[in-house]
PDB file of N, CA and C in Angstrom:
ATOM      1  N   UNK A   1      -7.003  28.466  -9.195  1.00  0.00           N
ATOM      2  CA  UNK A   1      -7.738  28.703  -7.969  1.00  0.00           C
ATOM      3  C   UNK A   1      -6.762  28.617  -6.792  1.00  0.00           C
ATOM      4  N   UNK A   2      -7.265  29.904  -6.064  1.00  0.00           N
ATOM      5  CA  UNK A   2      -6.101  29.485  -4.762  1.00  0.00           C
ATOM      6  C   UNK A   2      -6.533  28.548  -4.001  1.00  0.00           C
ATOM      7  N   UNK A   3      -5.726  27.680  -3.001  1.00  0.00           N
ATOM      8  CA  UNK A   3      -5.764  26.838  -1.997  1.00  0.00           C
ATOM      9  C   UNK A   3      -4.976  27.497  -0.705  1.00  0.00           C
ATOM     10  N   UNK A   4      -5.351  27.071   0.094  1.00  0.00           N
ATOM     11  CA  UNK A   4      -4.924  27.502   1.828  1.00  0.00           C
ATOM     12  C   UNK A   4      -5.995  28.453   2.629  1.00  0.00           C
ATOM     13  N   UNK A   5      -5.831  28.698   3.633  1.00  0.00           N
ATOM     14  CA  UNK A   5      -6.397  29.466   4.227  1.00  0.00           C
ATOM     15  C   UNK A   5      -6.748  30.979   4.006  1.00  0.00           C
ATOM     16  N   UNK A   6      -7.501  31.488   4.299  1.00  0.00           N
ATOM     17  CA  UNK A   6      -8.053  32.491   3.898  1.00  0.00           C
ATOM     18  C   UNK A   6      -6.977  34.179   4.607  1.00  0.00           C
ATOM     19  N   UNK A   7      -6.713  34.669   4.120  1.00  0.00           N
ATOM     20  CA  UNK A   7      -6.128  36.321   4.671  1.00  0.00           C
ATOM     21  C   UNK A   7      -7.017  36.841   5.393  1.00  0.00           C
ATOM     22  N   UNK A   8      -6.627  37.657   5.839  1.00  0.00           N
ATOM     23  CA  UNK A   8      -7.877  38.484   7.114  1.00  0.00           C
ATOM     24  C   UNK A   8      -8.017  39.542   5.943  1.00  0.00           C
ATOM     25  N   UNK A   9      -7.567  39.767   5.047  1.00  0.00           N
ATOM     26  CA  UNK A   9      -8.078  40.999   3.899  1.00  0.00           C
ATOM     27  C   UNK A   9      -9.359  40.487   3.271  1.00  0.00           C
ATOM     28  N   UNK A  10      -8.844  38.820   2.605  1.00  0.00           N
ATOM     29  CA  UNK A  10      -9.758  37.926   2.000  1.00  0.00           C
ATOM     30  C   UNK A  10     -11.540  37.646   2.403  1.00  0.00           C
ATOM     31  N   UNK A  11     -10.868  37.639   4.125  1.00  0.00           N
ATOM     32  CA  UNK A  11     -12.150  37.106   4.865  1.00  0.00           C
ATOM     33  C   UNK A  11     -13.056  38.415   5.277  1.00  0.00           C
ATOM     34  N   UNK A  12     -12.281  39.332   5.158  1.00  0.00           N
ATOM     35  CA  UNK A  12     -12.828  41.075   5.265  1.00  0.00           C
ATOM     36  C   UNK A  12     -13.557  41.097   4.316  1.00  0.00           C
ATOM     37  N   UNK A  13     -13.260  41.155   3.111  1.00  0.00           N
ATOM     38  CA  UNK A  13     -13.923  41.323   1.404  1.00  0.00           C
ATOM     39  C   UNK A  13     -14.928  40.366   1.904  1.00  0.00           C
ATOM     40  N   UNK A  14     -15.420  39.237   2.091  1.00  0.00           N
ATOM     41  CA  UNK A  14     -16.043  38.381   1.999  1.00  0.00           C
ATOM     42  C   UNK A  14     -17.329  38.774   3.178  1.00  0.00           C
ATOM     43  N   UNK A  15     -16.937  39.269   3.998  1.00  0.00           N
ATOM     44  CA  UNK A  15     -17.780  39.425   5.091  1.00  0.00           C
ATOM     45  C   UNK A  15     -18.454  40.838   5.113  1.00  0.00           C
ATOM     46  N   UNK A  16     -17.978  41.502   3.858  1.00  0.00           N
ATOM     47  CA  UNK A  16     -18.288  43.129   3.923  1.00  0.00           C
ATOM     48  C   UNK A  16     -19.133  43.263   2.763  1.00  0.00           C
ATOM     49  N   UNK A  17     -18.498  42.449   1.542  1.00  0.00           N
ATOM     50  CA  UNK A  17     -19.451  42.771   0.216  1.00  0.00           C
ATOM     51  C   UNK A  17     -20.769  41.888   0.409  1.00  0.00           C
ATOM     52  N   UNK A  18     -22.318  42.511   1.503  1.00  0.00           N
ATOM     53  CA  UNK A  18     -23.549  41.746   1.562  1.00  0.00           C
ATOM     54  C   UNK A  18     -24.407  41.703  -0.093  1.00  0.00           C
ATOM     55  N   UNK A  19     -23.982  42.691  -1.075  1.00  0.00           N
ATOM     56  CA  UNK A  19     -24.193  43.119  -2.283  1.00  0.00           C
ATOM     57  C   UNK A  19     -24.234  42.118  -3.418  1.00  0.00           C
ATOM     58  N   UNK A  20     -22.902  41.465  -2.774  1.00  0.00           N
ATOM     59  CA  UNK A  20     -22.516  40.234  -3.779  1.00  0.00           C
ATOM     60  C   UNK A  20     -22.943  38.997  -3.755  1.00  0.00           C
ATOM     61  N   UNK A  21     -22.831  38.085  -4.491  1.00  0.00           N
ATOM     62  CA  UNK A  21     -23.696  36.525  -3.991  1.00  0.00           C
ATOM     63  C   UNK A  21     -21.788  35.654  -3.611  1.00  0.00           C
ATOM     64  N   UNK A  22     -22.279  34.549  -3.608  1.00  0.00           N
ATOM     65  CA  UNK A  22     -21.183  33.966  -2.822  1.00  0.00           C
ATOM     66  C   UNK A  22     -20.297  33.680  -4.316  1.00  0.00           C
ATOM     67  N   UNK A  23     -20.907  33.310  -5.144  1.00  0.00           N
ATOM     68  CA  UNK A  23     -20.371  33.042  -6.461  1.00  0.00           C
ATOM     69  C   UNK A  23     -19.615  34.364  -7.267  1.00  0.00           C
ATOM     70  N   UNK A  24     -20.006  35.592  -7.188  1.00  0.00           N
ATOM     71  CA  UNK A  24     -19.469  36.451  -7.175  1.00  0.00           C
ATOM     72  C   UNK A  24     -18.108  36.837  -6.982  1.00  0.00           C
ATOM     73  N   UNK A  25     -18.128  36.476  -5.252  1.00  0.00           N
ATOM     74  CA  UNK A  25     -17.187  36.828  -4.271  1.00  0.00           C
ATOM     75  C   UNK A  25     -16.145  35.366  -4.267  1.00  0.00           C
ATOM     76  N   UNK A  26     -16.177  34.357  -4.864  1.00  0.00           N
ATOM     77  CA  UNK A  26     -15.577  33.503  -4.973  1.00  0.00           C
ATOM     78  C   UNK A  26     -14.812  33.923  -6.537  1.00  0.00           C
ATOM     79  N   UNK A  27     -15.431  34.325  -7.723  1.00  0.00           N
ATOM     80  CA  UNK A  27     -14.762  34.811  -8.461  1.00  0.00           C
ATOM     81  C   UNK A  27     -13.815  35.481  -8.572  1.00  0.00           C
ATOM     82  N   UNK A  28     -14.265  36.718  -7.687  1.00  0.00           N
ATOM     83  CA  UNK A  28     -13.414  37.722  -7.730  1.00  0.00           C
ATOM     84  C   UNK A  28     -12.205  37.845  -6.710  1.00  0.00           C
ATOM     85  N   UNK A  29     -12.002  36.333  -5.846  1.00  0.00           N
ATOM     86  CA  UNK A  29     -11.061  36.514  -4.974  1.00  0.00           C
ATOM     87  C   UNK A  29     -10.613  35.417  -5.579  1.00  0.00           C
ATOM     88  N   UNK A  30     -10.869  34.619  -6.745  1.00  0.00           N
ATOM     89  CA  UNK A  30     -10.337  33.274  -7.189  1.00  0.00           C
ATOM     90  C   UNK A  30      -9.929  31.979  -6.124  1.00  0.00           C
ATOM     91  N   UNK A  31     -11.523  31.871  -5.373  1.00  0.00           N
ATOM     92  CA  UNK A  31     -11.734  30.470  -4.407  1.00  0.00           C
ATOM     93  C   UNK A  31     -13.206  29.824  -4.624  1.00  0.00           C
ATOM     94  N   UNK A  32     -12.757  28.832  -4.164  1.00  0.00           N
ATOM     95  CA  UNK A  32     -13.841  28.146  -4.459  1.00  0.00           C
ATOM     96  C   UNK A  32     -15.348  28.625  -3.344  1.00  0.00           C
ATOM     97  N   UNK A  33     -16.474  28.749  -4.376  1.00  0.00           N
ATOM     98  CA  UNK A  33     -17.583  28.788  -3.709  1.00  0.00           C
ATOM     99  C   UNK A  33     -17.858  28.238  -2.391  1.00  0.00           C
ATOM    100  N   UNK A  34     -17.564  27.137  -2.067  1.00  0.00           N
ATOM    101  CA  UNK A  34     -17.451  26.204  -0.874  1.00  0.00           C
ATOM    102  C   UNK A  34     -16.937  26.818   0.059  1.00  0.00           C
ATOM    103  N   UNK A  35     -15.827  27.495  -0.141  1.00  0.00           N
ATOM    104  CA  UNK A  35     -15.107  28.424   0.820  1.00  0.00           C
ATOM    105  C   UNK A  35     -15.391  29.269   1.476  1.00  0.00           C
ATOM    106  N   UNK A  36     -16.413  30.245   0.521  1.00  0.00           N
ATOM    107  CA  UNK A  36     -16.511  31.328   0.897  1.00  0.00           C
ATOM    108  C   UNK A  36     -17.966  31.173   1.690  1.00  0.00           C
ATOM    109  N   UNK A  37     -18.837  30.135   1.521  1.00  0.00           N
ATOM    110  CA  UNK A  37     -20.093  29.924   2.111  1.00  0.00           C
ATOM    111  C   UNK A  37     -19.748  29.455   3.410  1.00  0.00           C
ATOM    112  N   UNK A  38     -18.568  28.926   3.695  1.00  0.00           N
ATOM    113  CA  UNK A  38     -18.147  28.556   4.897  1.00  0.00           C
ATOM    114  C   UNK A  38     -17.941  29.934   6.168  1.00  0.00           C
ATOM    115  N   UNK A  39     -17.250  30.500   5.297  1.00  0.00           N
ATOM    116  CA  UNK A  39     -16.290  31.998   6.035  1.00  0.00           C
ATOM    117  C   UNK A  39     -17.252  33.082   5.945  1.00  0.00           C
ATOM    118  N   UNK A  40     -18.352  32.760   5.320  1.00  0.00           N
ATOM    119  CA  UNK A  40     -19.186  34.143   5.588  1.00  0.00           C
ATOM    120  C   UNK A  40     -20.042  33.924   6.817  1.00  0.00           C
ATOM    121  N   UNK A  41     -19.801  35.308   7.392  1.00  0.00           N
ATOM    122  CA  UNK A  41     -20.641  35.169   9.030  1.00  0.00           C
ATOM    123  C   UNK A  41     -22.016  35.951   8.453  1.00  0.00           C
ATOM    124  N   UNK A  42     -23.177  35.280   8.874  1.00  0.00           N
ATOM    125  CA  UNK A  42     -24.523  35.998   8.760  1.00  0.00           C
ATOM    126  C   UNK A  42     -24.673  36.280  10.171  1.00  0.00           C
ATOM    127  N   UNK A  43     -24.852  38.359  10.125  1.00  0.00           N
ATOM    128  CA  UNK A  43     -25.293  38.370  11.260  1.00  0.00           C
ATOM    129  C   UNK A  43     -27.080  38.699  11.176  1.00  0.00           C
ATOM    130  N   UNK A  44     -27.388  38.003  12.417  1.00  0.00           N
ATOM    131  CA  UNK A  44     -28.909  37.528  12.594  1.00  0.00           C
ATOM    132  C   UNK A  44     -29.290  39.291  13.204  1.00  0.00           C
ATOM    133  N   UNK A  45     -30.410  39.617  12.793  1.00  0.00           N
ATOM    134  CA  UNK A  45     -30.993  41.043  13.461  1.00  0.00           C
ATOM    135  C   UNK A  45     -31.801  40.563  14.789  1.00  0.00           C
ATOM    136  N   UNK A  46     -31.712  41.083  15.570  1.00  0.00           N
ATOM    137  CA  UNK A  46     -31.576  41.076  17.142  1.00  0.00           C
ATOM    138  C   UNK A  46     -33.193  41.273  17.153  1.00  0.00           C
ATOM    139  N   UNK A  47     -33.781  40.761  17.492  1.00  0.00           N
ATOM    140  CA  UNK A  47     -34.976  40.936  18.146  1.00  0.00           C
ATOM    141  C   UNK A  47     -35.871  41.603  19.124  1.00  0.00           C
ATOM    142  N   UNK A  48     -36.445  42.768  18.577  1.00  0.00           N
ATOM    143  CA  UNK A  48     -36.750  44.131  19.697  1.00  0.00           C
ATOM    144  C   UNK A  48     -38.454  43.421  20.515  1.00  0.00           C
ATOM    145  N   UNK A  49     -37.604  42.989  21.983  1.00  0.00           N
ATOM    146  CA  UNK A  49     -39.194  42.198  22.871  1.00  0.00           C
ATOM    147  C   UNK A  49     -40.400  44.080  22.634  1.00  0.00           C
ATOM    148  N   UNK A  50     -41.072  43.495  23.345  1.00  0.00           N
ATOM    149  CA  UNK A  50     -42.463  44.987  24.010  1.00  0.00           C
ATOM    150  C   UNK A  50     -41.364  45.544  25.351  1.00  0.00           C
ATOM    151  N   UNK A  51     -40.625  44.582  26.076  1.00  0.00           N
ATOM    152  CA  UNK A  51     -40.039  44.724  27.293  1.00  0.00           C
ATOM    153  C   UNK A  51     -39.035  46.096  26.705  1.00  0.00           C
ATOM    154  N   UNK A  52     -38.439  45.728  25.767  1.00  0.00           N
ATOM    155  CA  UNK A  52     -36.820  46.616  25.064  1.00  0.00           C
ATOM    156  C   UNK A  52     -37.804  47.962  24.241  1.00  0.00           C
ATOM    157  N   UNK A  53     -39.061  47.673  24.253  1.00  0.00           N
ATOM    158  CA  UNK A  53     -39.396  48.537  23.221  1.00  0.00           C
ATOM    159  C   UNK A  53     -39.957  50.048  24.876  1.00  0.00           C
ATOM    160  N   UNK A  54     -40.062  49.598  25.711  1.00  0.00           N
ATOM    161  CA  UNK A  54     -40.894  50.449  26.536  1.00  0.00           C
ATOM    162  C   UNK A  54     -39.722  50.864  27.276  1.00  0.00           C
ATOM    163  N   UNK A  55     -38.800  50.414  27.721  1.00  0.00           N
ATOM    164  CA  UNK A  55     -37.458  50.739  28.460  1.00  0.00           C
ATOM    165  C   UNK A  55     -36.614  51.675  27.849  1.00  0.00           C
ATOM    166  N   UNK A  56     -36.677  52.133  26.278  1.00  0.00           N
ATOM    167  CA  UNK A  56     -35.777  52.131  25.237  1.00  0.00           C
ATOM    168  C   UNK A  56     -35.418  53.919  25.943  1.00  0.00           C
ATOM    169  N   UNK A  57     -34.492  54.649  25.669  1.00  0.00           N
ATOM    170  CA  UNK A  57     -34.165  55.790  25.970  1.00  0.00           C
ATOM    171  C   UNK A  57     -33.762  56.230  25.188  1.00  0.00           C
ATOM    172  N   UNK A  58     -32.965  55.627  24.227  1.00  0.00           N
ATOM    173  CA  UNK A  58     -31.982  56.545  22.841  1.00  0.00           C
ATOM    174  C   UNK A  58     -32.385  55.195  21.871  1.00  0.00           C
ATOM    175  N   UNK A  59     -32.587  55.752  20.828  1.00  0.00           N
ATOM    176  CA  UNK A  59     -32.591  54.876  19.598  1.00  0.00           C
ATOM    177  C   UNK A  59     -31.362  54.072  19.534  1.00  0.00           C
ATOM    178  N   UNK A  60     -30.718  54.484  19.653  1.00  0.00           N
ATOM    179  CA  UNK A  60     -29.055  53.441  19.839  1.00  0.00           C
ATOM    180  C   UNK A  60     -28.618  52.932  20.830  1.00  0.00           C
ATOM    181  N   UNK A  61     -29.113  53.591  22.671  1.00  0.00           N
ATOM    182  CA  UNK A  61     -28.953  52.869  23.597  1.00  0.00           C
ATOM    183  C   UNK A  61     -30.201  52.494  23.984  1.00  0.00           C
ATOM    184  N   UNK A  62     -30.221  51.302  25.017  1.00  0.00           N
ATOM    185  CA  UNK A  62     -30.978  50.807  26.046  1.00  0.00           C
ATOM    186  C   UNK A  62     -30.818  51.348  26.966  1.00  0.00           C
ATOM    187  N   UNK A  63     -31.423  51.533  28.228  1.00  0.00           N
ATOM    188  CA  UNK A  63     -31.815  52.044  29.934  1.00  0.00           C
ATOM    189  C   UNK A  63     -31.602  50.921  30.411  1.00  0.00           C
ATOM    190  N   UNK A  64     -30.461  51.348  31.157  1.00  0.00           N
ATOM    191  CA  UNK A  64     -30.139  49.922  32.882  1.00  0.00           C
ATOM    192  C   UNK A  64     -31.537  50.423  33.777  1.00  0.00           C
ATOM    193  N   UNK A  65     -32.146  49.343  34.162  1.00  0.00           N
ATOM    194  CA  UNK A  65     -32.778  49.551  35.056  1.00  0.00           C
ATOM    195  C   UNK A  65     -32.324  49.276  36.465  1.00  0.00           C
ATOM    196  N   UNK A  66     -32.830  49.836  37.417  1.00  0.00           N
ATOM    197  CA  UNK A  66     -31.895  48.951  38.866  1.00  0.00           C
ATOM    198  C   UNK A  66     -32.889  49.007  39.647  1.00  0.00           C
ATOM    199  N   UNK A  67     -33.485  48.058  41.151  1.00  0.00           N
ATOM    200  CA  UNK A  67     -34.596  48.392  41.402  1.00  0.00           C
ATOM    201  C   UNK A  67     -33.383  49.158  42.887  1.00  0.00           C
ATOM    202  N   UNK A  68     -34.280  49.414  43.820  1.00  0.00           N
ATOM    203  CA  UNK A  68     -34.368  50.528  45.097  1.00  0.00           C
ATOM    204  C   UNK A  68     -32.925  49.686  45.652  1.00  0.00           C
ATOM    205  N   UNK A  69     -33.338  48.938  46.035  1.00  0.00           N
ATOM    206  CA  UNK A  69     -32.297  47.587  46.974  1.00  0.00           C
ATOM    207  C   UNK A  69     -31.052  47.701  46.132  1.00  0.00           C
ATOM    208  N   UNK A  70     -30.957  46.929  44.821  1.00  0.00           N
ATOM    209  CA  UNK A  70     -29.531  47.393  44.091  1.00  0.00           C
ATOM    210  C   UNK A  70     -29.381  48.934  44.364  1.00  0.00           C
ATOM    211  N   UNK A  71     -29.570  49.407  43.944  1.00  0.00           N
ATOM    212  CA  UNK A  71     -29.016  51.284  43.958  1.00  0.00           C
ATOM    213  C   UNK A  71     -28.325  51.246  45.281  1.00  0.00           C
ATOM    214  N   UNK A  72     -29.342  51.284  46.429  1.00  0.00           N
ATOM    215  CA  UNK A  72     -28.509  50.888  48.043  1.00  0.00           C
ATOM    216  C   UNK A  72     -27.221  50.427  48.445  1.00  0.00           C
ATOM    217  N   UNK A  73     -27.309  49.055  47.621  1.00  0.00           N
ATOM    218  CA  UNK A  73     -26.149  48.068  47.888  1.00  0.00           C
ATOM    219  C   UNK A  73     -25.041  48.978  47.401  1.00  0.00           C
ATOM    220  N   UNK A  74     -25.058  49.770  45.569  1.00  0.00           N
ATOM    221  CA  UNK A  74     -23.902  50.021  44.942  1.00  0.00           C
ATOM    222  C   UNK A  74     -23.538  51.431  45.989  1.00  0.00           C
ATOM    223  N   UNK A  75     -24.218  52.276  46.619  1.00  0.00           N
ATOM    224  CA  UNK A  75     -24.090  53.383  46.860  1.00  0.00           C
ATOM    225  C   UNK A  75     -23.446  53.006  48.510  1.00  0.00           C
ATOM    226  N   UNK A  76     -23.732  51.915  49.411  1.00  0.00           N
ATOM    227  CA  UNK A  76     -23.613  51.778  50.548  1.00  0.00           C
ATOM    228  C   UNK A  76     -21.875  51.147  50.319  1.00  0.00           C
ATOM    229  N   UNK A  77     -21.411  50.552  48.983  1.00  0.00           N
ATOM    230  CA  UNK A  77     -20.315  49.849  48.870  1.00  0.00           C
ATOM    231  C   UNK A  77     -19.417  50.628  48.480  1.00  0.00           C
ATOM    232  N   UNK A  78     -19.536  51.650  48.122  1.00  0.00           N
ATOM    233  CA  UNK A  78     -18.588  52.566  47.608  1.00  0.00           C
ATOM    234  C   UNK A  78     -17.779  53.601  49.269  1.00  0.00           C
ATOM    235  N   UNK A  79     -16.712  54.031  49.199  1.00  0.00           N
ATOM    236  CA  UNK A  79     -15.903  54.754  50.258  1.00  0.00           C
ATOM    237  C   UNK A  79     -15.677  55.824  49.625  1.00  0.00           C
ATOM    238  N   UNK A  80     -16.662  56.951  50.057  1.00  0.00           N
ATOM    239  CA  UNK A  80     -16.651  58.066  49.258  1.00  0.00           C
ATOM    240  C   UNK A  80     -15.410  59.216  50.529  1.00  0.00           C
ATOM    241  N   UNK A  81     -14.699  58.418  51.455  1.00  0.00           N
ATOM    242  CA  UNK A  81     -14.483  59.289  52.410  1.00  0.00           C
ATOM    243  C   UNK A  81     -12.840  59.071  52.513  1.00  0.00           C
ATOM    244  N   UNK A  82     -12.405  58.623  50.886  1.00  0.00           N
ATOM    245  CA  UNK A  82     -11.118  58.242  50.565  1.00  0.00           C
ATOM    246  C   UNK A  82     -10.625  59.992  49.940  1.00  0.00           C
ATOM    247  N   UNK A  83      -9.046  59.861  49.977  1.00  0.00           N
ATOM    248  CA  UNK A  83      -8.459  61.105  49.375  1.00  0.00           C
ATOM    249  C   UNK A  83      -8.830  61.190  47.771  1.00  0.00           C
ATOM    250  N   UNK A  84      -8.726  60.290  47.015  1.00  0.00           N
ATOM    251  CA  UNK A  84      -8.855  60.134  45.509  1.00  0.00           C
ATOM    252  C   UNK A  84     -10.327  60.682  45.001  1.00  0.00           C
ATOM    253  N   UNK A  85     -11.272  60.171  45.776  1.00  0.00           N
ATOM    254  CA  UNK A  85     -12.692  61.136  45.635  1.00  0.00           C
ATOM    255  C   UNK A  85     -13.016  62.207  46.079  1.00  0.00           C
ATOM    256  N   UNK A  86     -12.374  62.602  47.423  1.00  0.00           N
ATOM    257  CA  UNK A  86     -12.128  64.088  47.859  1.00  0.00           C
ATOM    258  C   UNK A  86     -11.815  65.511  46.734  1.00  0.00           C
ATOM    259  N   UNK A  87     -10.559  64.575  45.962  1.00  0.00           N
ATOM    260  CA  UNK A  87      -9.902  65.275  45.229  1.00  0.00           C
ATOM    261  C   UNK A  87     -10.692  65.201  44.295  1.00  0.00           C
ATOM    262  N   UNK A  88     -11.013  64.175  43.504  1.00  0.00           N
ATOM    263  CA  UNK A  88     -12.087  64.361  42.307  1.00  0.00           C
ATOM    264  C   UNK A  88     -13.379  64.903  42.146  1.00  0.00           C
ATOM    265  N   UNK A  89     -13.715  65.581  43.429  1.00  0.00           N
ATOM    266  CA  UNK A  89     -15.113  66.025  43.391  1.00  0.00           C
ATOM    267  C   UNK A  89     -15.320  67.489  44.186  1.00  0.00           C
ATOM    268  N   UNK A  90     -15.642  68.139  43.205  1.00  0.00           N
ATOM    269  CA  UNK A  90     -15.604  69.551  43.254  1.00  0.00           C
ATOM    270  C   UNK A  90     -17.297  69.936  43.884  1.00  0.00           C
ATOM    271  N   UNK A  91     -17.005  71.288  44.875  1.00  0.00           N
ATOM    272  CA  UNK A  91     -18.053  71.816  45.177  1.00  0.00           C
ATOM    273  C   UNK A  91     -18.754  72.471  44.211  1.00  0.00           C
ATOM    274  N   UNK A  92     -20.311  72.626  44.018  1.00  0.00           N
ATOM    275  CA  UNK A  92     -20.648  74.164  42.941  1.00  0.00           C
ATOM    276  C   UNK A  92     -20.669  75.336  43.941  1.00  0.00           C
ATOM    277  N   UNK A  93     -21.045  75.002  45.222  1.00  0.00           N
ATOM    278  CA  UNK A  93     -21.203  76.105  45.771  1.00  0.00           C
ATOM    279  C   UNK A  93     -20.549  76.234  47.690  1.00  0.00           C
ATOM    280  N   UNK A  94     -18.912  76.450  47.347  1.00  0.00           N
ATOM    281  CA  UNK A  94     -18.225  75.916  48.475  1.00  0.00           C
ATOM    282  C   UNK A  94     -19.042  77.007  49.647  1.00  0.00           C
ATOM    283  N   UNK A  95     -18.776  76.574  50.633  1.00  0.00           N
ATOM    284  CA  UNK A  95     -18.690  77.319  52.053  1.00  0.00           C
ATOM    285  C   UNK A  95     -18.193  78.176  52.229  1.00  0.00           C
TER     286      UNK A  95
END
């Protein structure tokens, strides 16, 4: 059985095969069970509120909401009357 710390290959295998039981994955990397129940990360499934479910826009993203007042603030803070935005922002329909 090996002893020492775990490889980032080791702890990869361990954290990737969800298929396998811990006894398995302790076999087949020759460590002890103990080890590998330690180093495996369970990730927890995220919890969809009514709030995330009505906001939702893309199945994979969420919608920033902003109310009136924020929008103001970000749009009043910005210096749109610099050369760098001049240049970056094209007419569709010049003069």
């Amino acid at each position: 059985m090996k002893k020492g710390p775990l490889s980032k290959i080791e702890a990869h295998y361990i954290n990737t095969k969800t298929d396998l039981t811990d006894e398995q994955i302790a076999a087949d990397l020759g460590r002890s069970v103990e080890l590998v129940k330690e180093n495996r990360i369970v990730v927890q499934p995220r919890q969809v509120t009514p709030f995330m479910q009505a906001t939702r826009g893309h199945k994979s993203r969420g919608v920033a909401i902003s109310s009136e007042a924020a929008s103001v603030i970000g749009d009043d803070s910005r210096n749109y009357n610099t050369r760098e935005y001049k240049k970056n922002v094209g007419k569709v329909f010049p003069d």
